[in-house]
PDB file of N, CA and C in Angstrom:
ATOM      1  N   UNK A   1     160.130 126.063 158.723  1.00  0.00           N
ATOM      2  CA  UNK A   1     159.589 125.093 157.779  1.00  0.00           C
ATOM      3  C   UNK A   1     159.033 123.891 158.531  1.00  0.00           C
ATOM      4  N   UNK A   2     158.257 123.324 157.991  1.00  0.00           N
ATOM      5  CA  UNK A   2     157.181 122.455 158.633  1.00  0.00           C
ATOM      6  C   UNK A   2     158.035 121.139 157.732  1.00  0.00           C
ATOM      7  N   UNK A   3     157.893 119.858 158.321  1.00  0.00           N
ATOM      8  CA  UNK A   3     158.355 118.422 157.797  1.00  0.00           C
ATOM      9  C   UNK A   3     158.152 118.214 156.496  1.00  0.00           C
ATOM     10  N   UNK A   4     156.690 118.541 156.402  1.00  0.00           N
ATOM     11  CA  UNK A   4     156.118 118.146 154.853  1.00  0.00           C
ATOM     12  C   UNK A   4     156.760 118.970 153.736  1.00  0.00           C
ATOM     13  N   UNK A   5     157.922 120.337 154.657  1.00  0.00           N
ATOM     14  CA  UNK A   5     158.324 121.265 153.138  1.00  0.00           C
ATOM     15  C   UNK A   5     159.352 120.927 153.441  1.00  0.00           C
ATOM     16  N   UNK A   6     160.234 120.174 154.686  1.00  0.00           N
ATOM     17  CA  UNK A   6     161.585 119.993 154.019  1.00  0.00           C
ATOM     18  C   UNK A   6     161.904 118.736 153.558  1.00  0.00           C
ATOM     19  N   UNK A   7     160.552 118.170 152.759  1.00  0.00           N
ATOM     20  CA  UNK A   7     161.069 116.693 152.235  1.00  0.00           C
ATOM     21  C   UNK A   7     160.491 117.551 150.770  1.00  0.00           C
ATOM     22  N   UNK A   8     160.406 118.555 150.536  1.00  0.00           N
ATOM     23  CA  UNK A   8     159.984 118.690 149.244  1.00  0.00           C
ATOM     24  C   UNK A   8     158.498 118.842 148.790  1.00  0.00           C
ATOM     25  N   UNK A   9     157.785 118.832 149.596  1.00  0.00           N
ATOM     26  CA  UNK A   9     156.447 118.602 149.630  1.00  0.00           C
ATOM     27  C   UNK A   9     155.697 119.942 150.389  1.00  0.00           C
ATOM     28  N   UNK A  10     155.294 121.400 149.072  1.00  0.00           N
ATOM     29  CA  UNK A  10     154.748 122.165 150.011  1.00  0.00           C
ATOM     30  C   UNK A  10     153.409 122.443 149.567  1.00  0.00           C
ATOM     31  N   UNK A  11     152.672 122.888 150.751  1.00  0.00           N
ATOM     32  CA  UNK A  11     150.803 122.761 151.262  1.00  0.00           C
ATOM     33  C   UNK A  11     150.854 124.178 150.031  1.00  0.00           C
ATOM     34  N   UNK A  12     149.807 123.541 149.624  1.00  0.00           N
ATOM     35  CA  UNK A  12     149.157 125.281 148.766  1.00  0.00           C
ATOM     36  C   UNK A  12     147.671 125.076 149.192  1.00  0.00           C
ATOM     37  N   UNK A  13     147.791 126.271 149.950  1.00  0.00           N
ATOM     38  CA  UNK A  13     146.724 126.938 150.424  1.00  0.00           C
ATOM     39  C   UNK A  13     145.782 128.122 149.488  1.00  0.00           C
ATOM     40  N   UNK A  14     146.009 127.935 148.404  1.00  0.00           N
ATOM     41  CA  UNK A  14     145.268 129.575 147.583  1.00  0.00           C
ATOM     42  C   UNK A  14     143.992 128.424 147.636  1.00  0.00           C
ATOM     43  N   UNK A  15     143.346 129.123 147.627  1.00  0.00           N
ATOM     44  CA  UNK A  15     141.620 129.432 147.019  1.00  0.00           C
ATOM     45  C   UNK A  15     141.738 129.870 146.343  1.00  0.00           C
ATOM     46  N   UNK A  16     141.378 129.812 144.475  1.00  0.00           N
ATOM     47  CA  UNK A  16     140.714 130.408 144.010  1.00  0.00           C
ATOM     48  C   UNK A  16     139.206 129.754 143.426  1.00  0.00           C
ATOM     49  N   UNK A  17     139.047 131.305 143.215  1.00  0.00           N
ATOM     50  CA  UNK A  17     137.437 131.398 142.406  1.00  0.00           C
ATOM     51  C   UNK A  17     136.859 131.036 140.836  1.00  0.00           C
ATOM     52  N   UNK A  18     136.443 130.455 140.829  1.00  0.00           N
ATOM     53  CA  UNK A  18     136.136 130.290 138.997  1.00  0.00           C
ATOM     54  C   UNK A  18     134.843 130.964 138.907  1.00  0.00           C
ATOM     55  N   UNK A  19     134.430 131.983 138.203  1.00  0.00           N
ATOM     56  CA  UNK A  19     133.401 132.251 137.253  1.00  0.00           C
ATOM     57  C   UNK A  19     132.409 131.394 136.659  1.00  0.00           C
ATOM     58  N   UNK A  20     131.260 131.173 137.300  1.00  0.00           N
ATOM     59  CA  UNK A  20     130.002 130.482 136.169  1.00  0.00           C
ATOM     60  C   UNK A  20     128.873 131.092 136.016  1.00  0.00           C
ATOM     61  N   UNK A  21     128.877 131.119 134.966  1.00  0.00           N
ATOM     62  CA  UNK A  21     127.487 131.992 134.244  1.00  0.00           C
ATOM     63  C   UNK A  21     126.290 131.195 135.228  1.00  0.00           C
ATOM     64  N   UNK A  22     125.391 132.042 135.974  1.00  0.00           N
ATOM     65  CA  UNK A  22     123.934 131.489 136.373  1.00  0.00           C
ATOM     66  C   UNK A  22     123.472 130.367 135.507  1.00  0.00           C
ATOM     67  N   UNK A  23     123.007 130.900 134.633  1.00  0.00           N
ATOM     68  CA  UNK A  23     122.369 129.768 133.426  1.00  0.00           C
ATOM     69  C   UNK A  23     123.098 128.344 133.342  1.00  0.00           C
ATOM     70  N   UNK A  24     124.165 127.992 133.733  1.00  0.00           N
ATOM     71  CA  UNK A  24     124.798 126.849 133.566  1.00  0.00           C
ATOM     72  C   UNK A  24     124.739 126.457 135.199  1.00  0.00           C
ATOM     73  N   UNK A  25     124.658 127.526 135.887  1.00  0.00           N
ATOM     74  CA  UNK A  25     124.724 126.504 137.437  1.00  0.00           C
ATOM     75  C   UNK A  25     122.922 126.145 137.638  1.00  0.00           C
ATOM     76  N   UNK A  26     122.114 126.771 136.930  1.00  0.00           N
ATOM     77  CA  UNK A  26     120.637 126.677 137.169  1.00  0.00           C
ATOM     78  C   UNK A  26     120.356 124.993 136.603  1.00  0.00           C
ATOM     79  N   UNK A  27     120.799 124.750 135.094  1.00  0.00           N
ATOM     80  CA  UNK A  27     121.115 123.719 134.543  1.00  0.00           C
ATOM     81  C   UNK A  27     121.865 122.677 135.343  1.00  0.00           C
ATOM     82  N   UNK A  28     122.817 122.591 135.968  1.00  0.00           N
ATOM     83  CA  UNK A  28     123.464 121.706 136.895  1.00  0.00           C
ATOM     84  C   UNK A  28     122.242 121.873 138.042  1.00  0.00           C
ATOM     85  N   UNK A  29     121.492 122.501 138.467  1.00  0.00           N
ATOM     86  CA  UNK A  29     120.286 122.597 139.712  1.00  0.00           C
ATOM     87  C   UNK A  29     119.579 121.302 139.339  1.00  0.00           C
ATOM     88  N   UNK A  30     119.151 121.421 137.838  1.00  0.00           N
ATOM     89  CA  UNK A  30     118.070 121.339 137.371  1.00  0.00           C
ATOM     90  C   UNK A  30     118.255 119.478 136.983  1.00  0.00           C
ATOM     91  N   UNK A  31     120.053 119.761 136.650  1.00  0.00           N
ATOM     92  CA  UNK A  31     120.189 118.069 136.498  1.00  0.00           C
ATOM     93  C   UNK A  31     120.413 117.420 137.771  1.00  0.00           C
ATOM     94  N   UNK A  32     120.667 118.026 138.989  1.00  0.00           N
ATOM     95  CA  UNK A  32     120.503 116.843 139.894  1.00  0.00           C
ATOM     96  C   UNK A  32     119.304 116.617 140.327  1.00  0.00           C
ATOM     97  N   UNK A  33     118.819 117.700 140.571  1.00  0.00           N
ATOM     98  CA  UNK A  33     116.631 117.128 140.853  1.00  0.00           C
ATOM     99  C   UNK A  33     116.570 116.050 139.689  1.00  0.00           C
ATOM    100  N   UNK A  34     116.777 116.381 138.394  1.00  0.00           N
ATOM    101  CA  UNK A  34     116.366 114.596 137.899  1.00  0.00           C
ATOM    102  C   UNK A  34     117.105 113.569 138.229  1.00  0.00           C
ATOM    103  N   UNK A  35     117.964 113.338 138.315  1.00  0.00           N
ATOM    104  CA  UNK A  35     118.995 112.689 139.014  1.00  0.00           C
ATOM    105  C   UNK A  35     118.213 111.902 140.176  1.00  0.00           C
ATOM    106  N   UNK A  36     117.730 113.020 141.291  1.00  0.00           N
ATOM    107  CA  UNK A  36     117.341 112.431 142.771  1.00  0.00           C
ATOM    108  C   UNK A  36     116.237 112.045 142.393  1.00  0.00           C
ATOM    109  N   UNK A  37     115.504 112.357 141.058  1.00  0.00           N
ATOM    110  CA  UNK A  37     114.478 111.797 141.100  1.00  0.00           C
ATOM    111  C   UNK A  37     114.129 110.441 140.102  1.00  0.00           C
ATOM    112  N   UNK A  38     115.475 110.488 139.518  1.00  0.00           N
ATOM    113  CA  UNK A  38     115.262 109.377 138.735  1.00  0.00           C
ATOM    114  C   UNK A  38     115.878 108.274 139.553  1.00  0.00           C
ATOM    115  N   UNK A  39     116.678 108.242 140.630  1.00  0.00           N
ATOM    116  CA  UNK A  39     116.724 107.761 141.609  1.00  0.00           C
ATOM    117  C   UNK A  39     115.908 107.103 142.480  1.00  0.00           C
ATOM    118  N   UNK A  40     115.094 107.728 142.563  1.00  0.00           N
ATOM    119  CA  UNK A  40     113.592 107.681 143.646  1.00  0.00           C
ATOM    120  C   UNK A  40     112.969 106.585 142.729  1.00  0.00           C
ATOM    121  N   UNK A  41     112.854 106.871 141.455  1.00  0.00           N
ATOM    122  CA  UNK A  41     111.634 106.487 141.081  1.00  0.00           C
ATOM    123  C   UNK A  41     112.133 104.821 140.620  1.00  0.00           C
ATOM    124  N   UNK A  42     113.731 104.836 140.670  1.00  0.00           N
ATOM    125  CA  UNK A  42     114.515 103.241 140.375  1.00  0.00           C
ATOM    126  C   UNK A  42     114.474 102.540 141.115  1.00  0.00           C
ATOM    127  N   UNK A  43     114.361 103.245 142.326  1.00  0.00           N
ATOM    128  CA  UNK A  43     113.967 102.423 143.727  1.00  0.00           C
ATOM    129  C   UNK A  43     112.944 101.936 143.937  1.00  0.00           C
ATOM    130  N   UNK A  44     111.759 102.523 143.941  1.00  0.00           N
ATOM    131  CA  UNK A  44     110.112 102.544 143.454  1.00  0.00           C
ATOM    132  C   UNK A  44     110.429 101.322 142.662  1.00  0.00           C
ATOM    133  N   UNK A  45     110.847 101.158 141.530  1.00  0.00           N
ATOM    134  CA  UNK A  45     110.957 100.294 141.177  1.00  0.00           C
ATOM    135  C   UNK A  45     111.296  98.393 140.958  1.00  0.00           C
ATOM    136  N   UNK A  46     112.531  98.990 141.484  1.00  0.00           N
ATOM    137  CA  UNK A  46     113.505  97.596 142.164  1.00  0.00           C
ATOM    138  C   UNK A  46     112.324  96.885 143.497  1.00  0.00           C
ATOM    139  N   UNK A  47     112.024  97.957 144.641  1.00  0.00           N
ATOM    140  CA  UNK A  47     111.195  97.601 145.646  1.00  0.00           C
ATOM    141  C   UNK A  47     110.002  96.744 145.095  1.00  0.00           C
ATOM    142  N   UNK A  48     109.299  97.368 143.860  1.00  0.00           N
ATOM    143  CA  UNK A  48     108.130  96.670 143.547  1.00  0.00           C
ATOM    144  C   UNK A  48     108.529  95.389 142.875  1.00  0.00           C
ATOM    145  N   UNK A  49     109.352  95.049 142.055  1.00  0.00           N
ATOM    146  CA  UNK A  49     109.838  93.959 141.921  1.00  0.00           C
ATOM    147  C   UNK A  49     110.241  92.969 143.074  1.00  0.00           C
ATOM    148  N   UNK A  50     110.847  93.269 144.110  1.00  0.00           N
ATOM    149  CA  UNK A  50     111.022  92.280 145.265  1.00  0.00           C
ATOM    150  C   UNK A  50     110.277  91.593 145.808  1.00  0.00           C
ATOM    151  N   UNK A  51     109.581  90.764 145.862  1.00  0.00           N
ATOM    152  CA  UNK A  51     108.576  89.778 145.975  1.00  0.00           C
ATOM    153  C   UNK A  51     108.480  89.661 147.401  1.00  0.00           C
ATOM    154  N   UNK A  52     109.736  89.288 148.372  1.00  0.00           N
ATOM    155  CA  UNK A  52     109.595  89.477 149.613  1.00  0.00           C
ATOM    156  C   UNK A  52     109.217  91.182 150.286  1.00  0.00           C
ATOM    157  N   UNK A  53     109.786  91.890 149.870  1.00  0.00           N
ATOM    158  CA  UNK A  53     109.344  92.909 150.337  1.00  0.00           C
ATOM    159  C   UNK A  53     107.671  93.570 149.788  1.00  0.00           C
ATOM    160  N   UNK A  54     107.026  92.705 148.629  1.00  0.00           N
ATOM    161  CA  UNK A  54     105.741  93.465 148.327  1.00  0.00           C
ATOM    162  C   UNK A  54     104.934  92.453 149.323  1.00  0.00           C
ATOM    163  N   UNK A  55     105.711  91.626 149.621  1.00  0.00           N
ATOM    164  CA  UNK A  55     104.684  90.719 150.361  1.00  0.00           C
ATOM    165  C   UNK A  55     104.824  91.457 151.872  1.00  0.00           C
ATOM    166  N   UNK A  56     105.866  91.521 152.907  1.00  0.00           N
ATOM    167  CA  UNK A  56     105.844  92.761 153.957  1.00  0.00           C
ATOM    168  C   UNK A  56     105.148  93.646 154.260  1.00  0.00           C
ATOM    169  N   UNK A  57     105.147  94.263 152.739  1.00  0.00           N
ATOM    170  CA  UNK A  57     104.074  95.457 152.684  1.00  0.00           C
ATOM    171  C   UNK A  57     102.949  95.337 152.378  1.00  0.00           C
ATOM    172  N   UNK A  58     102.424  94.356 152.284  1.00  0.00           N
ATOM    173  CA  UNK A  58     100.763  93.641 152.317  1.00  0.00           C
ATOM    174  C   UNK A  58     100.549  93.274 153.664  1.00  0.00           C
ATOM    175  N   UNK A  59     101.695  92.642 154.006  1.00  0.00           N
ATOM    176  CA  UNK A  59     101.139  92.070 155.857  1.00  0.00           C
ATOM    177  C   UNK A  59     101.029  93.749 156.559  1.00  0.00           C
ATOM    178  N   UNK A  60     102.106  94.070 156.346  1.00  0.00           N
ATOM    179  CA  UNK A  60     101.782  95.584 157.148  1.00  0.00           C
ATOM    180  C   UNK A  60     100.427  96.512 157.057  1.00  0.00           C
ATOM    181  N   UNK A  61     100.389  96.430 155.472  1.00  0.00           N
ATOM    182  CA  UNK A  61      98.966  97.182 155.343  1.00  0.00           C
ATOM    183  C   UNK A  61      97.762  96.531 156.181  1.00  0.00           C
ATOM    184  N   UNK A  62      97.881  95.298 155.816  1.00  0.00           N
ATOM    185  CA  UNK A  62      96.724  94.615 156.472  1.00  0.00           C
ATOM    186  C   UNK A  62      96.583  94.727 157.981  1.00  0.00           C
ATOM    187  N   UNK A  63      97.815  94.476 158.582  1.00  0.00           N
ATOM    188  CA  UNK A  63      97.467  94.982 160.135  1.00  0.00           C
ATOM    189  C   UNK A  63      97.373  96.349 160.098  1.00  0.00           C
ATOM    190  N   UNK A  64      97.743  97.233 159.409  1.00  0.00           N
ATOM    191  CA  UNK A  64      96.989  98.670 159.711  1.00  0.00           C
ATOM    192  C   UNK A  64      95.483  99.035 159.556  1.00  0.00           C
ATOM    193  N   UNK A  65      94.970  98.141 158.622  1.00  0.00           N
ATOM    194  CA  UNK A  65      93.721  98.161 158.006  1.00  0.00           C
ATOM    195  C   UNK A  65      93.358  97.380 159.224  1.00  0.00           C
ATOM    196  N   UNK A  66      93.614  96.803 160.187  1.00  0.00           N
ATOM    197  CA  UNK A  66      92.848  95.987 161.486  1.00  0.00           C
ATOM    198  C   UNK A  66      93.277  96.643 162.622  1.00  0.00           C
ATOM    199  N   UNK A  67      93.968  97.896 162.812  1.00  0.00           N
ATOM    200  CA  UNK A  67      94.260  98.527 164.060  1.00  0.00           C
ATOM    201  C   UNK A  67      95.177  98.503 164.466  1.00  0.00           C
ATOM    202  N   UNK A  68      95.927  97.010 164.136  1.00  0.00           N
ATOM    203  CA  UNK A  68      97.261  96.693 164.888  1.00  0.00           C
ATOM    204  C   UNK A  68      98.482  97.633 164.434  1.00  0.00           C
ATOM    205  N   UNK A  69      98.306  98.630 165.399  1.00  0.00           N
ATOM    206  CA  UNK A  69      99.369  99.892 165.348  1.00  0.00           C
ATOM    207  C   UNK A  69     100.190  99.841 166.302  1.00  0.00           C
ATOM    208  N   UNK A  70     101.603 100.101 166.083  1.00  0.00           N
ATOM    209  CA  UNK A  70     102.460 100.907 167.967  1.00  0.00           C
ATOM    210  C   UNK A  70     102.775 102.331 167.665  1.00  0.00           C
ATOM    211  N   UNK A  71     102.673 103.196 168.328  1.00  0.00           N
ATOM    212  CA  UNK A  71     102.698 104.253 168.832  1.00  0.00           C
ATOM    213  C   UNK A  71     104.565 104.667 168.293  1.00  0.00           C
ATOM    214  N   UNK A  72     105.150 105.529 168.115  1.00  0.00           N
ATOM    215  CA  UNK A  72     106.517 105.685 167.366  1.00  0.00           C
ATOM    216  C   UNK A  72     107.289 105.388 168.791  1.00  0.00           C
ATOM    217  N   UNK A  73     106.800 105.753 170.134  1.00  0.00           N
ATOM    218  CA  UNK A  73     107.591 105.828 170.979  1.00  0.00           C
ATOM    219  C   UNK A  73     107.619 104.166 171.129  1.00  0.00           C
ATOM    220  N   UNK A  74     107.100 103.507 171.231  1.00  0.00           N
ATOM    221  CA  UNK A  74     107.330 102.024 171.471  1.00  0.00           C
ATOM    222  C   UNK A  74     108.409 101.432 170.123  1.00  0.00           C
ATOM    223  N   UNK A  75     108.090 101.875 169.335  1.00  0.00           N
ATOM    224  CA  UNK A  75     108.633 101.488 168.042  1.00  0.00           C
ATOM    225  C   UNK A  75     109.955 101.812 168.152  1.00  0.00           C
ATOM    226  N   UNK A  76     110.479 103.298 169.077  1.00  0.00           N
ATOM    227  CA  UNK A  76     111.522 103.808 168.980  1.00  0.00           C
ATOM    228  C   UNK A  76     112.199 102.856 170.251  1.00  0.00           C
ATOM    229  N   UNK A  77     111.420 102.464 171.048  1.00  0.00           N
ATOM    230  CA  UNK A  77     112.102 101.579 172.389  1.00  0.00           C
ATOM    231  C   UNK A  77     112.693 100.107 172.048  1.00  0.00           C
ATOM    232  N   UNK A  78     111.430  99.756 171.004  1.00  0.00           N
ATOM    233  CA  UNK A  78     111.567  98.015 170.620  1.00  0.00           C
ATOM    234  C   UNK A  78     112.902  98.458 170.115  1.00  0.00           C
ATOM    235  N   UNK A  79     113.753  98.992 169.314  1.00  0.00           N
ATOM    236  CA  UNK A  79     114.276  99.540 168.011  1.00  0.00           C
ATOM    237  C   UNK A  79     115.443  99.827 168.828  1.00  0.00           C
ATOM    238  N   UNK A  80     115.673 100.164 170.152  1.00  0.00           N
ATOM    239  CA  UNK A  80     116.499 101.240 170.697  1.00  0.00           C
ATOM    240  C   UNK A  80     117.109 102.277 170.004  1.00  0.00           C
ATOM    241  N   UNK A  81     116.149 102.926 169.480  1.00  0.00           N
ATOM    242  CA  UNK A  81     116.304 104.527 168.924  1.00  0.00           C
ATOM    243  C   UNK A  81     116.143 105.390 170.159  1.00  0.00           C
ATOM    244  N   UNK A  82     116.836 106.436 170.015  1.00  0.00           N
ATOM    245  CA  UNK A  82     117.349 107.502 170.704  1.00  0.00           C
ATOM    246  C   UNK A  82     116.958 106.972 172.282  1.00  0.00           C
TER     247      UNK A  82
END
């Protein structure tokens, strides 16, 4: 016997299996894609409301629209990514 069973306390290890009809796990498929996407689209949202961040994303566009690009590997160095 292991500690945890001689204080009274024993591990159950079964697995079992439950039965679900396809049609109800397709339905649970089907509700988390809206889910992730009603997600997505709250974010979309909240973001466009943030005033500092729509303004970010105007300066950014604008230096893309003028060239001022870095390359991912510089981006990944400034950043110390990988």
């Amino acid at each position: 016997m292991n500690d945890d069973e001689t204080r009274g306390h024993q591990k159950h290890t079964t697995t079992e299996t439950v039965t679900v009809p396809s049609s109800l796990l397709q339905k649970m498929s089907e509700a988390a894609l809206m889910v992730e996407a009603f997600q997505d689209e709250l974010e979309d949202y909240l973001l466009s409301q943030d005033d500092a961040f729509v303004a970010r994303m105007r300066q950014a566009r604008a230096h893309h629209l003028q060239g001022e690009t870095r390359s991912l590997d510089d981006l990944k160095r400034d950043l110390c990514i990988e």
